[in-house]
Structures are given as structure tokens and as C-alpha cells.
PDB file of N, CA and C in Angstrom:
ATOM      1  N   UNK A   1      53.813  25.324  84.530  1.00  0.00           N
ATOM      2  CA  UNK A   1      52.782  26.044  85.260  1.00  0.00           C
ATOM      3  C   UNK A   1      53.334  27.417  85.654  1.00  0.00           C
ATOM      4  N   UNK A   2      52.410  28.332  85.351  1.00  0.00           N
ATOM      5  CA  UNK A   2      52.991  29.785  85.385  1.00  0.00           C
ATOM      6  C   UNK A   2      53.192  29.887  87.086  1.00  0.00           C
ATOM      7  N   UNK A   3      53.999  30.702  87.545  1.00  0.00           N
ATOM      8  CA  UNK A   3      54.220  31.624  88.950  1.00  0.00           C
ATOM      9  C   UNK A   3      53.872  32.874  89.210  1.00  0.00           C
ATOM     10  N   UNK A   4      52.915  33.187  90.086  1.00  0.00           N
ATOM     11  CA  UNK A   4      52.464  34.778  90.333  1.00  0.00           C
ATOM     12  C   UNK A   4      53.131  35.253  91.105  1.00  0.00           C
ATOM     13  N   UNK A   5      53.853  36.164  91.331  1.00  0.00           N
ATOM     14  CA  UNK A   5      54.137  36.909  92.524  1.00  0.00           C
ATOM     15  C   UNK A   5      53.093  38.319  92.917  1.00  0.00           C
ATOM     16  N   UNK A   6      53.371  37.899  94.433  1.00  0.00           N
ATOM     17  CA  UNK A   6      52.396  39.115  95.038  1.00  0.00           C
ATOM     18  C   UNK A   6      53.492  39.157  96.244  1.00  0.00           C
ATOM     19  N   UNK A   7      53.117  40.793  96.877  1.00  0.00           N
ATOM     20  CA  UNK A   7      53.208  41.357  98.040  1.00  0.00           C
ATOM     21  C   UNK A   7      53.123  40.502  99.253  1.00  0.00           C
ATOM     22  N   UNK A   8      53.785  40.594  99.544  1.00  0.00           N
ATOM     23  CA  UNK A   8      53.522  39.531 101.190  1.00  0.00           C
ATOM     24  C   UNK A   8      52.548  40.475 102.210  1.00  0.00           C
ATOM     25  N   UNK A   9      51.267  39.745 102.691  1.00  0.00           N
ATOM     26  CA  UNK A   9      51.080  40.267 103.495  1.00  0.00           C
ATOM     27  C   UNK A   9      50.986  40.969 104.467  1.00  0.00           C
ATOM     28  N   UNK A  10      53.109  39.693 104.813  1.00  0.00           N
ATOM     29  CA  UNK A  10      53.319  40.458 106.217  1.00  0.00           C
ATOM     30  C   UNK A  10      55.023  41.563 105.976  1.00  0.00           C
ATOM     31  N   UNK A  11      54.093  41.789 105.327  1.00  0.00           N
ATOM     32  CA  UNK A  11      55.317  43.372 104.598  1.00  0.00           C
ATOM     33  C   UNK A  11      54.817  44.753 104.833  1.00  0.00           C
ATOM     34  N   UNK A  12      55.418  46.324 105.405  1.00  0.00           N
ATOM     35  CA  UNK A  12      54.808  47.148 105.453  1.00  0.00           C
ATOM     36  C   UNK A  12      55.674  48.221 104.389  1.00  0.00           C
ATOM     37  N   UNK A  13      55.263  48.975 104.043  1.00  0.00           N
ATOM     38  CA  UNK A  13      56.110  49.604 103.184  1.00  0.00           C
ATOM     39  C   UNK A  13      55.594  51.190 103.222  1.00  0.00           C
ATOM     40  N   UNK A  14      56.138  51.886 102.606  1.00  0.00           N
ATOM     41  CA  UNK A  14      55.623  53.254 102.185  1.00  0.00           C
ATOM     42  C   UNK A  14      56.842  53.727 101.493  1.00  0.00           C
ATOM     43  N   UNK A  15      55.900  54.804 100.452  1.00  0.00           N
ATOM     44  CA  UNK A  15      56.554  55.486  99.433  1.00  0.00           C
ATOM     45  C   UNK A  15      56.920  56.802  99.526  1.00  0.00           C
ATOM     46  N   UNK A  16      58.608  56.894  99.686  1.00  0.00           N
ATOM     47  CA  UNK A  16      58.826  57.947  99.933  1.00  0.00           C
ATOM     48  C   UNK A  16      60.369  58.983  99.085  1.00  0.00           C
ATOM     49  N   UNK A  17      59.864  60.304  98.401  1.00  0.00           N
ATOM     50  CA  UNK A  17      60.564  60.793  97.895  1.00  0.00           C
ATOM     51  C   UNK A  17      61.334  60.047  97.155  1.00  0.00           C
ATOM     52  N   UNK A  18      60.389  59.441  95.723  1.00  0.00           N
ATOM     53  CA  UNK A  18      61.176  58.524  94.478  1.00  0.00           C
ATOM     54  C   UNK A  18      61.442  57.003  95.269  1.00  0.00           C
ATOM     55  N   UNK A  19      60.707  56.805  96.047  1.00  0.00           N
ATOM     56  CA  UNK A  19      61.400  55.419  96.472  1.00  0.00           C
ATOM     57  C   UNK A  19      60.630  54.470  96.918  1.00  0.00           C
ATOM     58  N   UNK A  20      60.717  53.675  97.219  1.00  0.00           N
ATOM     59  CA  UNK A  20      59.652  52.394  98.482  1.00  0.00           C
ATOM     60  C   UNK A  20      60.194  52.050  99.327  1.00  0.00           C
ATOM     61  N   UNK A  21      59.777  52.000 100.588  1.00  0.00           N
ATOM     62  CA  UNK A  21      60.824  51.357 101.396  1.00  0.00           C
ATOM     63  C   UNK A  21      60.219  50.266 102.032  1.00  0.00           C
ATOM     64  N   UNK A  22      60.644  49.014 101.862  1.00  0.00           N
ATOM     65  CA  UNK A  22      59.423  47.462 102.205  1.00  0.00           C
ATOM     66  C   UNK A  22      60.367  47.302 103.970  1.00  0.00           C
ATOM     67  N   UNK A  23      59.657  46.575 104.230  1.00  0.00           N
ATOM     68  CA  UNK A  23      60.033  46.412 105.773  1.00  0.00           C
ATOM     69  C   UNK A  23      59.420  45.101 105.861  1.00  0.00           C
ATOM     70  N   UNK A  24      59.805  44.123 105.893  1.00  0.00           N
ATOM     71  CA  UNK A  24      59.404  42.680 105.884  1.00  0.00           C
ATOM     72  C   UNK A  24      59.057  42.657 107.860  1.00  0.00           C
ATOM     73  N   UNK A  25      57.929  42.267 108.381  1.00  0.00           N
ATOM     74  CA  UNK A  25      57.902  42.219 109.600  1.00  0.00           C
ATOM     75  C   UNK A  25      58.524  40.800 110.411  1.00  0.00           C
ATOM     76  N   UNK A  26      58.818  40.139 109.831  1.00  0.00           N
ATOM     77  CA  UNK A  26      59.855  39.430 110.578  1.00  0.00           C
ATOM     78  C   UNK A  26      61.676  39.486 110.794  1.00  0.00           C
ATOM     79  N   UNK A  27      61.861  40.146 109.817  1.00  0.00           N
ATOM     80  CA  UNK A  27      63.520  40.639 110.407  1.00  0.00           C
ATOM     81  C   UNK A  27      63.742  41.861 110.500  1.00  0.00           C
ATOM     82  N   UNK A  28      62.641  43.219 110.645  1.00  0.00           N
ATOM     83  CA  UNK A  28      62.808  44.434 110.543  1.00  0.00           C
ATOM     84  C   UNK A  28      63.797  45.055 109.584  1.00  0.00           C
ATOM     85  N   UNK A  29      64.468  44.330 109.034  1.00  0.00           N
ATOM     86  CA  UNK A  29      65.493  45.325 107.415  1.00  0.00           C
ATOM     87  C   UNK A  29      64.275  46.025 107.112  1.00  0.00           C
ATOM     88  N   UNK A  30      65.113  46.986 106.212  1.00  0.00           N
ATOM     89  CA  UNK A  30      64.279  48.113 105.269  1.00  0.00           C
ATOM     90  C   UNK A  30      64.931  47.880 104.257  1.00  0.00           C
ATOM     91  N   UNK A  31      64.467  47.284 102.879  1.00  0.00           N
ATOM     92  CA  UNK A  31      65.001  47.423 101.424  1.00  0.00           C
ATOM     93  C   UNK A  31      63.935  48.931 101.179  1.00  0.00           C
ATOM     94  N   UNK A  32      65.353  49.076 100.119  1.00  0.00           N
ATOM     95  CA  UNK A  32      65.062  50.815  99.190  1.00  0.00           C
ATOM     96  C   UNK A  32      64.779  50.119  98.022  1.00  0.00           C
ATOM     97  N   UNK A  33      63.462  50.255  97.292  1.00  0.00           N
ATOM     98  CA  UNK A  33      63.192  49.652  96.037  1.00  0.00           C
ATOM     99  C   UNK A  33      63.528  51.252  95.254  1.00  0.00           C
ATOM    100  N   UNK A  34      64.152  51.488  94.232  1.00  0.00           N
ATOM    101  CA  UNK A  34      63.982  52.649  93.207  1.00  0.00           C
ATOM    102  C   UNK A  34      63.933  52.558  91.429  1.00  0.00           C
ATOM    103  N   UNK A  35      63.839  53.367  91.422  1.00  0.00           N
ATOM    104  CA  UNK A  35      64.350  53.107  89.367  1.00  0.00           C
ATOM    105  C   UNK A  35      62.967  51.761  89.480  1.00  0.00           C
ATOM    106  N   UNK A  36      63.423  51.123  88.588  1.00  0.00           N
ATOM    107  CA  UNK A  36      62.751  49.782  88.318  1.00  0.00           C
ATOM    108  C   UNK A  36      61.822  48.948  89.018  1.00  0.00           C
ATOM    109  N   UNK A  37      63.041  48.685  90.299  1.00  0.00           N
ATOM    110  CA  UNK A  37      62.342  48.443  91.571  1.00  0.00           C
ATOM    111  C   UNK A  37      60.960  49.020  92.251  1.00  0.00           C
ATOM    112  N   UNK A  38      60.842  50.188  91.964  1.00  0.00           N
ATOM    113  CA  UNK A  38      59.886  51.083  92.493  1.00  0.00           C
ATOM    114  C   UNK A  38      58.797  50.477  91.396  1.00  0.00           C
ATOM    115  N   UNK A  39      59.091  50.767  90.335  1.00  0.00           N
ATOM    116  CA  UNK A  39      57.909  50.435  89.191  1.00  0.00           C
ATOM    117  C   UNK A  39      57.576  49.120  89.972  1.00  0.00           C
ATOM    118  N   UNK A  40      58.477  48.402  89.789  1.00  0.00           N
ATOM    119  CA  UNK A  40      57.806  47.007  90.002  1.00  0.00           C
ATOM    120  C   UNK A  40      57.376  46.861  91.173  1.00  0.00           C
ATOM    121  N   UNK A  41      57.612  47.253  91.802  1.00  0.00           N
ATOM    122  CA  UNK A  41      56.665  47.346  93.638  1.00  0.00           C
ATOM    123  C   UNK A  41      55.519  47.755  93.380  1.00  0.00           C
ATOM    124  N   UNK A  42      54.908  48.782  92.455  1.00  0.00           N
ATOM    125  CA  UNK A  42      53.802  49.103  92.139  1.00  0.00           C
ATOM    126  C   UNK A  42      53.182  48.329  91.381  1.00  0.00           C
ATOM    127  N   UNK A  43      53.612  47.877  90.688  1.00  0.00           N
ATOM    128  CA  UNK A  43      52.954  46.530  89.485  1.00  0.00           C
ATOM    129  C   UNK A  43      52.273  45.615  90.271  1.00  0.00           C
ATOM    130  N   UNK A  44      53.102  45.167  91.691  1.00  0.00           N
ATOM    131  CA  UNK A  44      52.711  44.248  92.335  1.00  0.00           C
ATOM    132  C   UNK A  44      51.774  44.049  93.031  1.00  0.00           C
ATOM    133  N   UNK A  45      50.957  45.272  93.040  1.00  0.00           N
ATOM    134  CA  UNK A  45      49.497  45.732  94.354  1.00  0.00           C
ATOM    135  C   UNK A  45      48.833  44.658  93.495  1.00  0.00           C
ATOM    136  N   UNK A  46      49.128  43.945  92.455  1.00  0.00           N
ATOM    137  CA  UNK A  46      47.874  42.510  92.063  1.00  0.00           C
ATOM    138  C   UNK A  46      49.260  41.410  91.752  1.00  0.00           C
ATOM    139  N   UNK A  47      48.731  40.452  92.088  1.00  0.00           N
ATOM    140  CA  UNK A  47      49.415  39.145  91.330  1.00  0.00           C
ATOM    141  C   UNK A  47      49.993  39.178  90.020  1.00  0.00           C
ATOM    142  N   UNK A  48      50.982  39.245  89.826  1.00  0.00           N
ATOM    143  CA  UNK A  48      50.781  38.843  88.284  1.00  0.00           C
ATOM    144  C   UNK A  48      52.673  38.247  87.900  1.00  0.00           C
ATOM    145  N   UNK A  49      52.314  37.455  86.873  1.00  0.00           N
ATOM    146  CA  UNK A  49      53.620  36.592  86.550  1.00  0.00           C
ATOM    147  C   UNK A  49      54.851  37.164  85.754  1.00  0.00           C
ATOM    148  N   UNK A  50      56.156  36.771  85.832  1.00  0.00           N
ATOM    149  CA  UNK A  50      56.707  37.387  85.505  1.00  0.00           C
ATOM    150  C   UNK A  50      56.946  37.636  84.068  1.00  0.00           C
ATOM    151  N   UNK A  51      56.391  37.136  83.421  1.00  0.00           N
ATOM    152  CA  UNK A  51      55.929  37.955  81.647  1.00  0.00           C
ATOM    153  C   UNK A  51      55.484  38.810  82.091  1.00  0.00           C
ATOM    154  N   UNK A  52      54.320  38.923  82.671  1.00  0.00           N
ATOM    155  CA  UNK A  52      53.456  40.124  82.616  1.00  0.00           C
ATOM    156  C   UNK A  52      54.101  41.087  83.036  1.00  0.00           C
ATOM    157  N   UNK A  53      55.060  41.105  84.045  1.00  0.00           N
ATOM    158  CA  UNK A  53      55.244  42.076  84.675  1.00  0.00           C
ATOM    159  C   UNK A  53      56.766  42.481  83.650  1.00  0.00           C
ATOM    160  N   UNK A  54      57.003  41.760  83.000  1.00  0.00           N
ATOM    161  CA  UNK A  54      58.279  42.196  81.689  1.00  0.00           C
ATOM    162  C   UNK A  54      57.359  42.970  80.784  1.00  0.00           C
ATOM    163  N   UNK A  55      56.231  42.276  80.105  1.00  0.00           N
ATOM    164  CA  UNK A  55      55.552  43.064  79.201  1.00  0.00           C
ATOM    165  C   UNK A  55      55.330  44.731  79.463  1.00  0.00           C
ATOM    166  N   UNK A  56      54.549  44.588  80.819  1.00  0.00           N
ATOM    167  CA  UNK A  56      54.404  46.078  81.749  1.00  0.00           C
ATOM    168  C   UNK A  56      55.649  47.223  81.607  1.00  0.00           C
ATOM    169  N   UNK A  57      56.820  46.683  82.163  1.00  0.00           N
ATOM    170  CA  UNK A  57      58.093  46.902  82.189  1.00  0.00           C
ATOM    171  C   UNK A  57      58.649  47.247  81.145  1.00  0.00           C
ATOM    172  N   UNK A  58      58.441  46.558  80.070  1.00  0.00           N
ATOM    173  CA  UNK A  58      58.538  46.453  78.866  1.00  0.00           C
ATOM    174  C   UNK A  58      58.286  47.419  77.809  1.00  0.00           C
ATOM    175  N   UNK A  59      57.133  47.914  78.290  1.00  0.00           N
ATOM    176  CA  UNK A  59      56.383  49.290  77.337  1.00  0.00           C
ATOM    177  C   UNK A  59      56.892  50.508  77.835  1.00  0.00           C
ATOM    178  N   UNK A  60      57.074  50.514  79.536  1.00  0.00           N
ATOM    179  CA  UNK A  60      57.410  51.711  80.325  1.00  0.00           C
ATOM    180  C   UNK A  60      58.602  51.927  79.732  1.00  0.00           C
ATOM    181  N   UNK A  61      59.642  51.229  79.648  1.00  0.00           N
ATOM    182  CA  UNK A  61      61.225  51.530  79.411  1.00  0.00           C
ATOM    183  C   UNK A  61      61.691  51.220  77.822  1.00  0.00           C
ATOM    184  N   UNK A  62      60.768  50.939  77.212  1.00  0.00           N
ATOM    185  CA  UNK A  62      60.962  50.779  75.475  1.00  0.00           C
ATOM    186  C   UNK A  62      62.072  49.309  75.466  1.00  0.00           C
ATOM    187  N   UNK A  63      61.689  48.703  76.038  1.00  0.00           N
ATOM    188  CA  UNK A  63      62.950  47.500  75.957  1.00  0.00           C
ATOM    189  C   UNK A  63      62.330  45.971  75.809  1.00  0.00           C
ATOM    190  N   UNK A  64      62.815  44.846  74.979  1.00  0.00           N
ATOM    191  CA  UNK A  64      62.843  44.061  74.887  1.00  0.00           C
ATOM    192  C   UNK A  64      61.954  43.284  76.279  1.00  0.00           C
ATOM    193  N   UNK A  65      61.026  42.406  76.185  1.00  0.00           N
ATOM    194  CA  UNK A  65      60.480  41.462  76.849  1.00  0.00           C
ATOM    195  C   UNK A  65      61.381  40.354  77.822  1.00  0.00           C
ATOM    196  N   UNK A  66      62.266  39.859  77.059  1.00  0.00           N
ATOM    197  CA  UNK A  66      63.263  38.626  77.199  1.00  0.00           C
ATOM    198  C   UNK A  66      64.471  39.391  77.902  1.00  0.00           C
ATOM    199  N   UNK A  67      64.958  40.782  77.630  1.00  0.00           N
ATOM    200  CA  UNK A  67      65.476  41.496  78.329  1.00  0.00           C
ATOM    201  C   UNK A  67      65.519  41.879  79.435  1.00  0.00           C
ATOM    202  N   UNK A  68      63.872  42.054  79.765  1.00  0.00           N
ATOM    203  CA  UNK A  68      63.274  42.971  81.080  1.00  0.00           C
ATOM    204  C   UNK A  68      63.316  41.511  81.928  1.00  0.00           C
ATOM    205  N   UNK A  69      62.940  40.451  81.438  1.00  0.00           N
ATOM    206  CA  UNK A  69      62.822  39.164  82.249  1.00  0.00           C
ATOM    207  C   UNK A  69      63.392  39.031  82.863  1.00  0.00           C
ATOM    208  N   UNK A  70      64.823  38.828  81.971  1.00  0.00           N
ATOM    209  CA  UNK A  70      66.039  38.567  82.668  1.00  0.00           C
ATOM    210  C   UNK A  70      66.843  39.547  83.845  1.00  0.00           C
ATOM    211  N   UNK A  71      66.544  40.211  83.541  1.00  0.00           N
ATOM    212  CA  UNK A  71      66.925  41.840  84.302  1.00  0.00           C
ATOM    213  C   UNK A  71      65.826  41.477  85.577  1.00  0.00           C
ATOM    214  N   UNK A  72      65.136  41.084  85.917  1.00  0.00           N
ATOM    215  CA  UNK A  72      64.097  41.376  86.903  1.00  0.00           C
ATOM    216  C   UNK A  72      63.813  39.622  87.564  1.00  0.00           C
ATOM    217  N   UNK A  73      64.553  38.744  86.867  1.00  0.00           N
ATOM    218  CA  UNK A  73      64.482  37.231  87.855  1.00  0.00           C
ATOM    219  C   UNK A  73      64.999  37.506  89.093  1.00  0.00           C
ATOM    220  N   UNK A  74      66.497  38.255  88.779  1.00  0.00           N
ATOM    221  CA  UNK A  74      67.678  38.024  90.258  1.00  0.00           C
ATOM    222  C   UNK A  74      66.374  38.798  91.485  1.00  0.00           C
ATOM    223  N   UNK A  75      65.596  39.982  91.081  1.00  0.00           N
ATOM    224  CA  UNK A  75      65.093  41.145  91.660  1.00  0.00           C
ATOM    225  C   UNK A  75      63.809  39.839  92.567  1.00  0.00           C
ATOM    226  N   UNK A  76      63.032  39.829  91.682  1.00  0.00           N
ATOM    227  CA  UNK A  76      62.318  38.268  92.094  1.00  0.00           C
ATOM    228  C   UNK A  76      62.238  37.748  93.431  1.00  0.00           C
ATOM    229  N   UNK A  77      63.410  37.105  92.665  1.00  0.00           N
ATOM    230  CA  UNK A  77      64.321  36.109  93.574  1.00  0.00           C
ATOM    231  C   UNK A  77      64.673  36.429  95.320  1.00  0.00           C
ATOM    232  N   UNK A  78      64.990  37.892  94.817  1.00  0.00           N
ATOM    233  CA  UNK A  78      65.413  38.038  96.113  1.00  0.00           C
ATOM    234  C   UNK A  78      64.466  38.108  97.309  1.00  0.00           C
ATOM    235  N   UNK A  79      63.889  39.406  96.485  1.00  0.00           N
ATOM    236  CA  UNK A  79      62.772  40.138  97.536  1.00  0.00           C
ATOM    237  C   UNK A  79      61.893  38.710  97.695  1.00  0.00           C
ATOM    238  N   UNK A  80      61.410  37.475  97.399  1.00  0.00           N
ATOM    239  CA  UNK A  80      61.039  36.352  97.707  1.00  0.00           C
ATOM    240  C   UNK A  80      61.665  35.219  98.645  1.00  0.00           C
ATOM    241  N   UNK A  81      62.673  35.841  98.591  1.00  0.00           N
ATOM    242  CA  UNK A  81      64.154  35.163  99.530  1.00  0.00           C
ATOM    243  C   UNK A  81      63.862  36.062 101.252  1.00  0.00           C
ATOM    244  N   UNK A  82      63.942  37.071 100.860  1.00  0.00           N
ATOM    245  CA  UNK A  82      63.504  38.066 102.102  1.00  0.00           C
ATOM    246  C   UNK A  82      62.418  38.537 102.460  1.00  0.00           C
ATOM    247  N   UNK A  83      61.354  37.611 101.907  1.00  0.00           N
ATOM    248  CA  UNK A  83      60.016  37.697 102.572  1.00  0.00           C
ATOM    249  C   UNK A  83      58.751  38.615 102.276  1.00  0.00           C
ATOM    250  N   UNK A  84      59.191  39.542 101.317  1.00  0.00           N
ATOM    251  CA  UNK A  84      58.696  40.775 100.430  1.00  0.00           C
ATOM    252  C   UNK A  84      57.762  40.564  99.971  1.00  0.00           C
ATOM    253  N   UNK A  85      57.877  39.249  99.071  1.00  0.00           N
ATOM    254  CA  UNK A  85      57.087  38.569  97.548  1.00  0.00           C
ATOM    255  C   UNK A  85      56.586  37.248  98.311  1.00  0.00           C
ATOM    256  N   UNK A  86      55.744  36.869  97.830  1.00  0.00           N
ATOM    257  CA  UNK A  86      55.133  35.380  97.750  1.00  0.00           C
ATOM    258  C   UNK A  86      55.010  35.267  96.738  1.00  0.00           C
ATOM    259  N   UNK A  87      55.297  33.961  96.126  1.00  0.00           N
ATOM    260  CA  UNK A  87      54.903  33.183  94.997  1.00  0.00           C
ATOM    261  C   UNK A  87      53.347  32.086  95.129  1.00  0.00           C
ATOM    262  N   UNK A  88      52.962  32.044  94.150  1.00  0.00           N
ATOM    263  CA  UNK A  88      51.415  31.464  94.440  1.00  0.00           C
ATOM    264  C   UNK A  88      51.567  30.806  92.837  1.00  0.00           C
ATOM    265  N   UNK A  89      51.050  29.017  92.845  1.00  0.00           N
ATOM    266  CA  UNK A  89      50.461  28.970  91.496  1.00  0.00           C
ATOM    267  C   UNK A  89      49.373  29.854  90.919  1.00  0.00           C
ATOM    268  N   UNK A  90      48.634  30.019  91.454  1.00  0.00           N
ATOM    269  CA  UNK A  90      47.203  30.765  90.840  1.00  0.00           C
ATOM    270  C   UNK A  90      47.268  32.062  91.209  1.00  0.00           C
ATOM    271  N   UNK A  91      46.812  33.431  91.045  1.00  0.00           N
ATOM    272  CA  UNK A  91      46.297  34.564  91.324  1.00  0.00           C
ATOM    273  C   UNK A  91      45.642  34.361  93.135  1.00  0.00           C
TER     274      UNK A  91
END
């Protein structure tokens, strides 16, 4: 069964000079999303799974699918670890 990731609700962020800066409202950190990160913070204003978001990734940077995947699980992972991302079966 596929996994969507989306934006957490309770996340505030803004984009500033090449960058994102997410602010998860329960532990006040500030992650610096850039390069990649940034793309993919933007990808994320909808649900979507992590193929899709390799495919996306994928065209932007001329690179391999199975490449971008792998390159972008740990990224995932984290920002879902720190409250950033939600995972959802469905959209």
C-alpha cells in the first residue's frame, strides 16, 4: 500500500532568500530546507508518494528515478521524525 506524505499542519514555515525555513510548532527548531530540500518542500503543498515525488525530482535534476528515491528516503524520514511531514495511506 502506497504512503503519501504531506505538510503537517502544525508546521509554519516561510521562504526565504533560496531557502525554507519549517518551524514544527511543538519543539520550536527551525530546519533550513535548500538545494533539493527546498524543491521538495514545494512539491509537498499536495500529498503525494514517494515515486512521485522521485519522478518530479527526477525530471528537475536529469537523474535516475531509483536514484532520487533513494537520495530522498533518509530526507522523508526525518522531517516525519520531527513533525514536518505526515504520512497518510490515502491523499
Amino acid at each position: 500500500m502506497p504512503v503519501w506524505y504531506r505538510r503537517s499542519n502544525r508546521t509554519v514555515w516561510r521562504h526565504i532568500h533560496g531557502s525554507v525555513l519549517v518551524r514544527p510548532t511543538a519543539d520550536g527548531s527551525v530546519i533550513a530546507l535548500t538545494g533539493t530540500g527546498e524543491n521538495l518542500w514545494h512539491l509537498l503543498s499536495d500529498p503525494l508518494t514517494i515515486e512521485e515525488l522521485a519522478h518530479c525530482l527526477g525530471d528537475r535534476y536529469a537523474q535516475p528515478v531509483d536514484y532520487i528515491m533513494h537520495d530522498i528516503a533518509p530526507i522523508l524520514d526525518e522531517l516525519v521524525t520531527r513533525g514536518v511531514l505526515v504520512e497518510a495511506t490515502q491523499p
